[in-house]
C-alpha atoms as a PDB file:
ATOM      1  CA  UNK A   1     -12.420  22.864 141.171  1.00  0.00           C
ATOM      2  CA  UNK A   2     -14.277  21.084 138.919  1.00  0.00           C
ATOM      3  CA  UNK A   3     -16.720  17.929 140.318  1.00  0.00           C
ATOM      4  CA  UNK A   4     -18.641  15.448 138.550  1.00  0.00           C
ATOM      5  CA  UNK A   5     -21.611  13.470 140.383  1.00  0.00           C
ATOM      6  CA  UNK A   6     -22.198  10.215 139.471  1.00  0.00           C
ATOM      7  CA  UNK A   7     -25.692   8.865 138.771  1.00  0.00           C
ATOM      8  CA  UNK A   8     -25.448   5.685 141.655  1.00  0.00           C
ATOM      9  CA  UNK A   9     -28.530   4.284 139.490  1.00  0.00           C
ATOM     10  CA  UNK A  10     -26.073   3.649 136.774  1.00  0.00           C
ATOM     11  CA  UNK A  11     -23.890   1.317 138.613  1.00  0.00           C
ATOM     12  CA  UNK A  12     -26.800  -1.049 139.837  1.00  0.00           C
ATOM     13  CA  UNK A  13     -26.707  -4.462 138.588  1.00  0.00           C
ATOM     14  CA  UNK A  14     -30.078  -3.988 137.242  1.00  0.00           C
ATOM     15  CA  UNK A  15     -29.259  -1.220 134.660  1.00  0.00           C
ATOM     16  CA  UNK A  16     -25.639  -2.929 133.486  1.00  0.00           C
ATOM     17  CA  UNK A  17     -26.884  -4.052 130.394  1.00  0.00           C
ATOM     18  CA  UNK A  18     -28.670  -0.755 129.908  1.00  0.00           C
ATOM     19  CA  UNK A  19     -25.329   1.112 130.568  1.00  0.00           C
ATOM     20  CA  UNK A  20     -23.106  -0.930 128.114  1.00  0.00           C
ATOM     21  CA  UNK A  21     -25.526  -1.519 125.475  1.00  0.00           C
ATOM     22  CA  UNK A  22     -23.893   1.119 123.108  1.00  0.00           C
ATOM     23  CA  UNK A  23     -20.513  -0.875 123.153  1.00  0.00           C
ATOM     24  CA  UNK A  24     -21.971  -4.419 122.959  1.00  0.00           C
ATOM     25  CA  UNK A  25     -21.502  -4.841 119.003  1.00  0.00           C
ATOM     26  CA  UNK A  26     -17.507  -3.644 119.954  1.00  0.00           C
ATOM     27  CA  UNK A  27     -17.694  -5.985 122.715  1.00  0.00           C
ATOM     28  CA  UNK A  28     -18.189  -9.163 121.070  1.00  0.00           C
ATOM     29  CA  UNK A  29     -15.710  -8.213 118.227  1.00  0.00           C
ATOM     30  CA  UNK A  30     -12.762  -8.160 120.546  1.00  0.00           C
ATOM     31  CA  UNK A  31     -14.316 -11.123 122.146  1.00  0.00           C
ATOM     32  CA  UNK A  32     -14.231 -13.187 119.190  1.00  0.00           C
ATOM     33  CA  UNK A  33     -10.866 -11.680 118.099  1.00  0.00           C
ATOM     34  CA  UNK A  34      -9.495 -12.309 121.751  1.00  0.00           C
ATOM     35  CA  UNK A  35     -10.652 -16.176 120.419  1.00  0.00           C
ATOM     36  CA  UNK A  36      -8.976 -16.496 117.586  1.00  0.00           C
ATOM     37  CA  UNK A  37      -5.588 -14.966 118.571  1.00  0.00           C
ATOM     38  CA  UNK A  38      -5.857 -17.309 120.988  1.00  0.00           C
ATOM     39  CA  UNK A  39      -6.292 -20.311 118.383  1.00  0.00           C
ATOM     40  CA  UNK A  40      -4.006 -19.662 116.388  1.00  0.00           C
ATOM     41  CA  UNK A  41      -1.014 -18.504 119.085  1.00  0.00           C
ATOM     42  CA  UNK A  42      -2.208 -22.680 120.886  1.00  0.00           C
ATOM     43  CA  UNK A  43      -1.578 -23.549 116.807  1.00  0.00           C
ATOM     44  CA  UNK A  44       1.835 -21.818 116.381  1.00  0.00           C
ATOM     45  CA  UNK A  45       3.303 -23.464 119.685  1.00  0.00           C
ATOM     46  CA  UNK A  46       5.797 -25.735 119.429  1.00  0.00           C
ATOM     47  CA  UNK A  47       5.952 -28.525 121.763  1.00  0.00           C
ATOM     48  CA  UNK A  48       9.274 -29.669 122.659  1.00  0.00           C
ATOM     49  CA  UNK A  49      10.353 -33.260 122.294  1.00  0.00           C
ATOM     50  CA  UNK A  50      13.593 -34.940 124.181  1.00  0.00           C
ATOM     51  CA  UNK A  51      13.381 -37.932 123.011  1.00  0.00           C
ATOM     52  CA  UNK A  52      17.324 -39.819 123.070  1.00  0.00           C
ATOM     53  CA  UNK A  53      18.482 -40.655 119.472  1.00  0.00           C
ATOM     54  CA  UNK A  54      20.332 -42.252 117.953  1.00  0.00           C
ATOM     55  CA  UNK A  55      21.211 -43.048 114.078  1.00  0.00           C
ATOM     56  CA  UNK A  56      20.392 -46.646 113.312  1.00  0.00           C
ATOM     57  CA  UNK A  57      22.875 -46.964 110.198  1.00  0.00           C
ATOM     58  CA  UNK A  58      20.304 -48.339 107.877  1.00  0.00           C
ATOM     59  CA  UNK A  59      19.244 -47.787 104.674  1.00  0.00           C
ATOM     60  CA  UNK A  60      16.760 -48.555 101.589  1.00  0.00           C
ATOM     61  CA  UNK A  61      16.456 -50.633  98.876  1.00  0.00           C
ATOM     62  CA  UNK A  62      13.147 -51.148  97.044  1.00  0.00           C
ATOM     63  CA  UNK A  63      11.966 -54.407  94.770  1.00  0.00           C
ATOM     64  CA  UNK A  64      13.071 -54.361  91.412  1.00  0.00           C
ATOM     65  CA  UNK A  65      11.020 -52.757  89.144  1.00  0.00           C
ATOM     66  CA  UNK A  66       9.059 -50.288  90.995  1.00  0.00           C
ATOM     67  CA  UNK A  67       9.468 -46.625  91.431  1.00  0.00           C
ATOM     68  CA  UNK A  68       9.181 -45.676  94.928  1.00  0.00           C
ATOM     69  CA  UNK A  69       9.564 -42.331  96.938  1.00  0.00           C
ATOM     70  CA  UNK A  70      12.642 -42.425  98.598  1.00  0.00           C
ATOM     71  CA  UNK A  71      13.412 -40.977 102.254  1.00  0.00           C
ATOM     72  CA  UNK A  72      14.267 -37.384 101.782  1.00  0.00           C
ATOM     73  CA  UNK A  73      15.539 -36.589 105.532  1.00  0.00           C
ATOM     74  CA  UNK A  74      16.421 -39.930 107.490  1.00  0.00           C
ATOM     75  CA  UNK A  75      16.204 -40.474 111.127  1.00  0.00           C
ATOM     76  CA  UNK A  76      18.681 -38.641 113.147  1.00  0.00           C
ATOM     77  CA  UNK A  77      18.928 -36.515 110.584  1.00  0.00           C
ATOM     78  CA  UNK A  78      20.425 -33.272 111.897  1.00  0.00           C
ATOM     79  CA  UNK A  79      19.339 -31.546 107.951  1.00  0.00           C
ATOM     80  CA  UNK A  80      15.795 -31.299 106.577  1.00  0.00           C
ATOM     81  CA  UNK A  81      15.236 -32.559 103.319  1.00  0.00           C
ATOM     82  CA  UNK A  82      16.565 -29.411 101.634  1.00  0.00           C
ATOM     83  CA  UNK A  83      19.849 -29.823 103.353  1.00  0.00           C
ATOM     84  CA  UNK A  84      19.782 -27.163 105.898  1.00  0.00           C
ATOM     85  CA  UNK A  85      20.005 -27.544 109.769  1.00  0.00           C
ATOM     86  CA  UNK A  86      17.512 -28.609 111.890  1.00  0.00           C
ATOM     87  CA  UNK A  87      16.207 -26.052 114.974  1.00  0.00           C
ATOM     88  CA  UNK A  88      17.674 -27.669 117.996  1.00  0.00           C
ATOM     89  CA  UNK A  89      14.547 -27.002 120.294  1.00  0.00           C
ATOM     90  CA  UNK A  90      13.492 -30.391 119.763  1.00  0.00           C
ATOM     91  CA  UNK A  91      15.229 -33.568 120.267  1.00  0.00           C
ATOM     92  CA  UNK A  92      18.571 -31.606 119.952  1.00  0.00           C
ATOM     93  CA  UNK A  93      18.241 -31.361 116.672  1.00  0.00           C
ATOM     94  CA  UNK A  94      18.094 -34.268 115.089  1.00  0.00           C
ATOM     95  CA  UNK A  95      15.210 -35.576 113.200  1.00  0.00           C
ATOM     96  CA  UNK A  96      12.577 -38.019 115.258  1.00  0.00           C
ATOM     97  CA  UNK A  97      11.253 -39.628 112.051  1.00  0.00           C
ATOM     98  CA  UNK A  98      11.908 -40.032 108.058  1.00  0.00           C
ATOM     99  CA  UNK A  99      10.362 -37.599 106.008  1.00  0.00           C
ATOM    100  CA  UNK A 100       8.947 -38.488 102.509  1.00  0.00           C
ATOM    101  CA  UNK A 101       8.242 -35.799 100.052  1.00  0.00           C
ATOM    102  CA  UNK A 102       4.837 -35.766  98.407  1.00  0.00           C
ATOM    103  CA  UNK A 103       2.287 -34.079  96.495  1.00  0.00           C
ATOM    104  CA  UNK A 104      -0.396 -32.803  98.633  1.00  0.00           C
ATOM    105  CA  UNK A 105      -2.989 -35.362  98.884  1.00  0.00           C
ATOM    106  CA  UNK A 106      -1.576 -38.328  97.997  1.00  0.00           C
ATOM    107  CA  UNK A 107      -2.875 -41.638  99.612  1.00  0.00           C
ATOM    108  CA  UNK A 108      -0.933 -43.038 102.978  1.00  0.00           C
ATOM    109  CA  UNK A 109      -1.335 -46.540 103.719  1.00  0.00           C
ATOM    110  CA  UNK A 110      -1.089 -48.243 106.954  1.00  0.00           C
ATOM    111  CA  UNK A 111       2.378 -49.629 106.870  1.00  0.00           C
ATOM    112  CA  UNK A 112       0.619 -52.799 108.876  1.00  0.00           C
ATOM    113  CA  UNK A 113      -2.343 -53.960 110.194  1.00  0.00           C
ATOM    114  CA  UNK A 114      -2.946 -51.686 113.791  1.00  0.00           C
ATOM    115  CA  UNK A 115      -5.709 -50.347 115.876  1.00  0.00           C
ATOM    116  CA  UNK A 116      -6.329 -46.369 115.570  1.00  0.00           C
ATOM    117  CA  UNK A 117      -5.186 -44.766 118.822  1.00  0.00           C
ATOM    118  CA  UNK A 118      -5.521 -40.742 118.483  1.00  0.00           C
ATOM    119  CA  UNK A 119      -5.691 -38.399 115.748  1.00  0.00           C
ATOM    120  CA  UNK A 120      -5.985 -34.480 116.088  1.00  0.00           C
ATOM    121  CA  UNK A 121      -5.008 -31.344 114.552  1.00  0.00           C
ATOM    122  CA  UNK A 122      -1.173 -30.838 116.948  1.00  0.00           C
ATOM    123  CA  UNK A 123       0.715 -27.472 116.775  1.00  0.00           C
ATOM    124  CA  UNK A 124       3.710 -26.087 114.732  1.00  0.00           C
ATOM    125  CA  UNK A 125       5.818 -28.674 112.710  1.00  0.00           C
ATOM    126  CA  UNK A 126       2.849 -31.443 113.377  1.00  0.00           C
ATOM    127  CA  UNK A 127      -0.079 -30.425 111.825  1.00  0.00           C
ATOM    128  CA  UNK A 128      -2.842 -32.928 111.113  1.00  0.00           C
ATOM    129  CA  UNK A 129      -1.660 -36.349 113.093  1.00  0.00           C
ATOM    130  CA  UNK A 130      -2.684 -40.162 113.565  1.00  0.00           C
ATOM    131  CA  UNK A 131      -1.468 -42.421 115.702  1.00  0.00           C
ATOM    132  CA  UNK A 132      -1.532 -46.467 115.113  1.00  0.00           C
ATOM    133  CA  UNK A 133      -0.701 -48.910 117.493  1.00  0.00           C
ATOM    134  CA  UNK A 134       0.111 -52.515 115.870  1.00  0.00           C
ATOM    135  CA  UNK A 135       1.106 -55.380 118.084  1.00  0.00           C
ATOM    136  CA  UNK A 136       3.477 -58.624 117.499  1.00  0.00           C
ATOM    137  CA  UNK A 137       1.259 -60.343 115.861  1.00  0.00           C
ATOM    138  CA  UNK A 138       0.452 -57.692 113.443  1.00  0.00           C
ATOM    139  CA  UNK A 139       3.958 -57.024 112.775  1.00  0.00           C
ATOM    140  CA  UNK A 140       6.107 -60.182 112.971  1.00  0.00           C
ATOM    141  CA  UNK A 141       7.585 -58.347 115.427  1.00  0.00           C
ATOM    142  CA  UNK A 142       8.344 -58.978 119.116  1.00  0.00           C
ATOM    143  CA  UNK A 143       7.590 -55.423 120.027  1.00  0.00           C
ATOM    144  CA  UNK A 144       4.392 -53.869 120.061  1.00  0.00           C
ATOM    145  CA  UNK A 145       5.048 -50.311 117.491  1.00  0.00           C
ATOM    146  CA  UNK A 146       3.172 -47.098 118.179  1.00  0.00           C
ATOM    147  CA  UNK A 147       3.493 -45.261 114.125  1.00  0.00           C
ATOM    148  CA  UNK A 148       2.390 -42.030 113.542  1.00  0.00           C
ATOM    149  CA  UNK A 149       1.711 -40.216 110.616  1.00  0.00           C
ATOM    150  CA  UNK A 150       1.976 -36.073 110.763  1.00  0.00           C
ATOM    151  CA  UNK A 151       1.198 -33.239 108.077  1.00  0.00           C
ATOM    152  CA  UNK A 152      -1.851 -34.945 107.073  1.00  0.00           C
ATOM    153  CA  UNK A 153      -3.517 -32.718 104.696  1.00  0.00           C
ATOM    154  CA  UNK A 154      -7.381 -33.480 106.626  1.00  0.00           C
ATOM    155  CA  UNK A 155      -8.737 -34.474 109.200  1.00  0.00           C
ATOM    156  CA  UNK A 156      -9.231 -38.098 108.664  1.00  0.00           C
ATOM    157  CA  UNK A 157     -12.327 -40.241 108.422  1.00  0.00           C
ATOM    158  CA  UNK A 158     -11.223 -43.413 110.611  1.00  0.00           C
ATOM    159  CA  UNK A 159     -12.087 -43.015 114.292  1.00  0.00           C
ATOM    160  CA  UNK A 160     -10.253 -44.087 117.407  1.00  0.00           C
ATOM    161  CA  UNK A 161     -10.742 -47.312 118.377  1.00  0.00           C
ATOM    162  CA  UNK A 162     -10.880 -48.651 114.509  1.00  0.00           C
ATOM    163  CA  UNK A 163      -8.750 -51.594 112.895  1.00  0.00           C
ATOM    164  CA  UNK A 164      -7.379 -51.349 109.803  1.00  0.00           C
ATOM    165  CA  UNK A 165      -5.712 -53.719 107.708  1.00  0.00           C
ATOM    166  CA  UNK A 166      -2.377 -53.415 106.307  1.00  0.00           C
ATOM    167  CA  UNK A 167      -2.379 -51.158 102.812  1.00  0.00           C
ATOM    168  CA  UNK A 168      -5.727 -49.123 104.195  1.00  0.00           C
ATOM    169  CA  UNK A 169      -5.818 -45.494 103.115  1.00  0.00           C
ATOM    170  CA  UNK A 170      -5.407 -44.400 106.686  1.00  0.00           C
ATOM    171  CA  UNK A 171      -4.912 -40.565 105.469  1.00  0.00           C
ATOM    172  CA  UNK A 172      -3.674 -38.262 102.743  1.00  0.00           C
ATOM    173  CA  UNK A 173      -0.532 -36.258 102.799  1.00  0.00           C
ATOM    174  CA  UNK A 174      -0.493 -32.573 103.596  1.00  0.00           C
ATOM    175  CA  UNK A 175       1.413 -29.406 104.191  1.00  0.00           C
ATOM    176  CA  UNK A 176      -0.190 -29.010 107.561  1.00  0.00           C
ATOM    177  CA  UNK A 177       1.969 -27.676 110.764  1.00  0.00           C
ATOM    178  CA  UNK A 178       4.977 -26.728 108.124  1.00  0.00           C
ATOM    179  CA  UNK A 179       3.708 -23.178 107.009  1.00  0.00           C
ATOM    180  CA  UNK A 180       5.613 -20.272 107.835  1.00  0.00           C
ATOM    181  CA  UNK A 181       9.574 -19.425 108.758  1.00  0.00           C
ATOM    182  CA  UNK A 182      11.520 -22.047 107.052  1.00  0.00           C
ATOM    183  CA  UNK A 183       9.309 -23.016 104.504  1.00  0.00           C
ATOM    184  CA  UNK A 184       7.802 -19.960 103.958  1.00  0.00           C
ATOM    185  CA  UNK A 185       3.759 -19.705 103.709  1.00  0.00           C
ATOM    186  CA  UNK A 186       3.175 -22.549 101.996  1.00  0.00           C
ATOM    187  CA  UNK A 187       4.838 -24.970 103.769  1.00  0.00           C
ATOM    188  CA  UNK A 188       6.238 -28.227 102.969  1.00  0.00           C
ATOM    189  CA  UNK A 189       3.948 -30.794 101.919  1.00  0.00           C
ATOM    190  CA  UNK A 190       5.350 -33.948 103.358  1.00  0.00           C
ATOM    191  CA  UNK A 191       4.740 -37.070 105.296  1.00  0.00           C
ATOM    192  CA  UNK A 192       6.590 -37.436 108.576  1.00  0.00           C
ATOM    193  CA  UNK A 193       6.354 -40.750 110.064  1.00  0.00           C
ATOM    194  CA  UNK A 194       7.288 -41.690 113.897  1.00  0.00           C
ATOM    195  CA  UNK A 195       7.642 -44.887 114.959  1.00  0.00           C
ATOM    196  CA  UNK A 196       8.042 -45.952 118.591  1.00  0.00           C
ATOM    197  CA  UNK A 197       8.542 -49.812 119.840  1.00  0.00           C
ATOM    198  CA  UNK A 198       8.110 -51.036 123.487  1.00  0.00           C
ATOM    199  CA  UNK A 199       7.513 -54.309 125.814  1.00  0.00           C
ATOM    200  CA  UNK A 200       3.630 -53.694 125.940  1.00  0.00           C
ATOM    201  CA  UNK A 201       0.444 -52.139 124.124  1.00  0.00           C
ATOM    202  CA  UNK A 202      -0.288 -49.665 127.703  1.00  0.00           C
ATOM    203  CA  UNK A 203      -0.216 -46.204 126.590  1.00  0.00           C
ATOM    204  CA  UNK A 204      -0.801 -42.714 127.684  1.00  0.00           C
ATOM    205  CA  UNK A 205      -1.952 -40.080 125.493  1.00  0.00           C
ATOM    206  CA  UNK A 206      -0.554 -36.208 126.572  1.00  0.00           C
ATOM    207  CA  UNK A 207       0.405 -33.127 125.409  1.00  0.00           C
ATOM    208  CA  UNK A 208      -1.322 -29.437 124.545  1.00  0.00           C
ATOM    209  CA  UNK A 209      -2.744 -31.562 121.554  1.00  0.00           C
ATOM    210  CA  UNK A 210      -3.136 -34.849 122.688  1.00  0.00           C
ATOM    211  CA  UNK A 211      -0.845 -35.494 120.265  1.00  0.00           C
ATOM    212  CA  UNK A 212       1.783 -37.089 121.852  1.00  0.00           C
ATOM    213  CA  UNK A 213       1.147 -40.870 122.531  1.00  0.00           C
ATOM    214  CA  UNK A 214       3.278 -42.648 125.288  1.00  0.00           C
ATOM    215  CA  UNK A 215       3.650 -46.343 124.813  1.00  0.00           C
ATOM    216  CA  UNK A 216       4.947 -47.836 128.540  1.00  0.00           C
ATOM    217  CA  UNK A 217       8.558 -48.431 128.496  1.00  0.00           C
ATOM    218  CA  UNK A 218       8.354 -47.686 124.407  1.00  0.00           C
ATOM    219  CA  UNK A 219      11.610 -46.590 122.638  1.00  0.00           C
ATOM    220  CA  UNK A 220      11.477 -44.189 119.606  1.00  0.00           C
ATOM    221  CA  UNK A 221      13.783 -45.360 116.856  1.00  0.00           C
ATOM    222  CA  UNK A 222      13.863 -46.342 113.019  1.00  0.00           C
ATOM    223  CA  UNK A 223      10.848 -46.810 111.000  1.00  0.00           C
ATOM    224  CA  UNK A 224      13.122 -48.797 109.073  1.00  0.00           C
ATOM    225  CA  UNK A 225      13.359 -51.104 111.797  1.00  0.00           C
ATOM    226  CA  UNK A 226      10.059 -52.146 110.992  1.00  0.00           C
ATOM    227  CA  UNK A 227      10.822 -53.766 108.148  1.00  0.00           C
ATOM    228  CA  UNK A 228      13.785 -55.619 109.472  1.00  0.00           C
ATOM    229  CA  UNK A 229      12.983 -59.798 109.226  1.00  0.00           C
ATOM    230  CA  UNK A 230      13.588 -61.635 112.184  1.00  0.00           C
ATOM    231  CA  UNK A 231      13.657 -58.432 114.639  1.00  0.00           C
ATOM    232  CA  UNK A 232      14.450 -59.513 118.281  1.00  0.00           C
ATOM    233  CA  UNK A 233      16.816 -56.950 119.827  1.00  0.00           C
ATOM    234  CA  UNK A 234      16.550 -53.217 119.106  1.00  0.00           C
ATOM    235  CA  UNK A 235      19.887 -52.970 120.955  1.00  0.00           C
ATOM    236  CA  UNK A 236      21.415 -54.752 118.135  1.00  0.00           C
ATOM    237  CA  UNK A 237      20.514 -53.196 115.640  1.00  0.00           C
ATOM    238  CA  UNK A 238      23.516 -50.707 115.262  1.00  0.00           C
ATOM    239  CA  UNK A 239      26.153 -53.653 115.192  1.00  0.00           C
ATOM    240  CA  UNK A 240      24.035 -54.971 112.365  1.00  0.00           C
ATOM    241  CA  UNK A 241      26.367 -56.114 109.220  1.00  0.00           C
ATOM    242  CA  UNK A 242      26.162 -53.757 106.185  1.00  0.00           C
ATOM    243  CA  UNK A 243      24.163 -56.087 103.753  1.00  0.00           C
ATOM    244  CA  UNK A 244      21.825 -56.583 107.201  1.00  0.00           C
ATOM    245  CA  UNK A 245      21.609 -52.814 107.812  1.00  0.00           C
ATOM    246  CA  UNK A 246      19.996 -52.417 104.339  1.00  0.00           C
ATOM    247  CA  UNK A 247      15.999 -52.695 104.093  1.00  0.00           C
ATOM    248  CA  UNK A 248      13.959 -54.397 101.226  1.00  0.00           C
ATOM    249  CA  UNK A 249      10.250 -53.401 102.908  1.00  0.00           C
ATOM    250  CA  UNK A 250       7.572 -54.785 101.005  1.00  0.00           C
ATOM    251  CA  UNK A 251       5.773 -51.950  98.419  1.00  0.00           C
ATOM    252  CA  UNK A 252       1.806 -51.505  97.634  1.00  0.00           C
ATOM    253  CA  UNK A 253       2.120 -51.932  93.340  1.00  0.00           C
ATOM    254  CA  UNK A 254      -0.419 -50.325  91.068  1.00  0.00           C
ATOM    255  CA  UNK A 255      -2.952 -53.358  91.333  1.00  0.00           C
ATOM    256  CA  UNK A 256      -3.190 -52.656  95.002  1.00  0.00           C
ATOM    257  CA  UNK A 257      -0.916 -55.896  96.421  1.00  0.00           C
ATOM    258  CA  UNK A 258       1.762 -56.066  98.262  1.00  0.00           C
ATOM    259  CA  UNK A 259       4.546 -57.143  97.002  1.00  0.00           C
ATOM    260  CA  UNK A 260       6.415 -59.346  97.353  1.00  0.00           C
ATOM    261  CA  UNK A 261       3.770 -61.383  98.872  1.00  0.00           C
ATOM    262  CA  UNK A 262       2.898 -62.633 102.335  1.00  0.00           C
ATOM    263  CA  UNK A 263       4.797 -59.684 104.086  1.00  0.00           C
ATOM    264  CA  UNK A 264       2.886 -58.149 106.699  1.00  0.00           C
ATOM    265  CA  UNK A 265       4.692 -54.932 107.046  1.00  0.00           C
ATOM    266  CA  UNK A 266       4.451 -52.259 103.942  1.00  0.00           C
ATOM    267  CA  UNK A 267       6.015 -48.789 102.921  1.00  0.00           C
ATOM    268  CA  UNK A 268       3.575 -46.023 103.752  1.00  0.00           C
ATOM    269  CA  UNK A 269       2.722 -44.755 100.213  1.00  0.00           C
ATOM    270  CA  UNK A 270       2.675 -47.152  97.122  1.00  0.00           C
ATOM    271  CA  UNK A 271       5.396 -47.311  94.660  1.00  0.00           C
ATOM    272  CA  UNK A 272       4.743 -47.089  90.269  1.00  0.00           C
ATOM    273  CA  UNK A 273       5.386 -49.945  88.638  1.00  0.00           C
ATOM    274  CA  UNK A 274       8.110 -49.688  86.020  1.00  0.00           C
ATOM    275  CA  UNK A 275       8.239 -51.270  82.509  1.00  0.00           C
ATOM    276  CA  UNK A 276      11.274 -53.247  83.375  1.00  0.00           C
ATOM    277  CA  UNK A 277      10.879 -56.133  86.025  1.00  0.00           C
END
């Protein structure tokens, strides 16, 4: 039979280092790998959202003579922008937000004037986020509206606790959370913007990410909502007449003002002016 003897000096706290020192390089590789697997499986989560919704009915129409970028997936959408259907692991899917398509880097503006509340890097189909909060005043609303603005292409420069006026470059559009399955490796460069509307500005900020803000009693619904004059009852807003239930928001032109003037709510991204007016 064969024994081994072990050397009892070699298991002594003292001589640990001594012991392992051959496999310390290999050590801190899978260490640092361990890390980063770790990263990127926090990155590739999807956090699930239940939020009850419901189609508002309403559509867009923008001033006269200017070229803007229209909605490519409405909210309550159960189809992405290409036309094909939605995962239902979130909000049993059907779409939490309106997506406009963009060119990677392209300026966002705040759609009014709002404090900055959180902003982060979230996980799968988030990306790069930044959350606004505006309040009645700011809106011409009654409600105070929690927006936020995913896919950003960087992290941006504003910090939490900042106002900004409305028309700010708050952000520029991205690709960021959209890479892989559907859209392949590149992912869909896109803004997706949230907008939420409740009783009061109290909050709550949760999530894996920190990326999901919870305004007290606040109701997700229509961005386009936002833009709807003389806004008292969210309730009625699906009984609204046809010519009620469609939107003229004000637009950002190429000189920078809003348009028409004295509106204090604007569409995220500004529109080309056209030779006709």
């Amino acid at each position: 039979m064969l024994h081994c003897k072990a050397d009892p000096a070699a298991f002594r706290l003292g001589n640990t280092s001594d012991t392992f020192a051959p496999y310390k390089g290999t050590v801190m590789r899978l260490a640092i790998l361990l890390a980063l697997m770790l990263s990127f499986s926090a990155q590739a989560q999807v956090e699930r959202r239940d939020y009850k919704i419901i189609a508002s009915g309403l559509s867009v129409a923008f001033p006269s003579g200017y070229a803007c970028e229209p909605i490519a997936s409405p909210f309550a959408s159960p189809t992405r922008h290409d036309g094909s259907m939605r995962r239902d692991d979130r909000n049993k899917g059907l779409h939490g937000g309106i997506d406009l398509s963009l060119e990677i880097g392209t300026p966002l503006l705040a759609i009014a004037d709002g404090e900055v509340i959180a902003l982060g890097k979230g996980g799968a189909l988030e990306g790069i986020y930044r959350w606004l909060r505006h309040t009645p005043e700011d809106t011409g609303t009654r409600y105070f509206i929690f927006s936020k603005y995913q896919h950003l292409s960087t992290l941006p420069t504003l910090k939490v606790g900042e106002r900004v006026k409305a028309v700010k470059v708050i952000g520029l559009s991205g690709a960021t959370g959209t890479a892989g399955k559907h859209y392949g490796p590149t992912g869909y460069p896109h803004l997706h913007l949230s907008t939420f509307y409740g009783p009061s500005d109290e909050y709550e900020i949760k999530g894996m990410f920190g990326s999901m803000v919870h305004g007290k009693d606040a109701r997700l619904d229509d961005s386009l909502i936002l833009y709807l004059d003389g806004l008292d009852d969210l309730s009625a807003i699906r009984s609204l007449t046809d010519e009620r239930k469609t939107i003229r928001p004000a637009v950002v032109g190429d000189d920078g003002r809003i348009h028409p003037e004295g509106r204090k709510t604007v569409w995220p991204v500004s529109c080309k002016e056209s030779t006709k007016r």
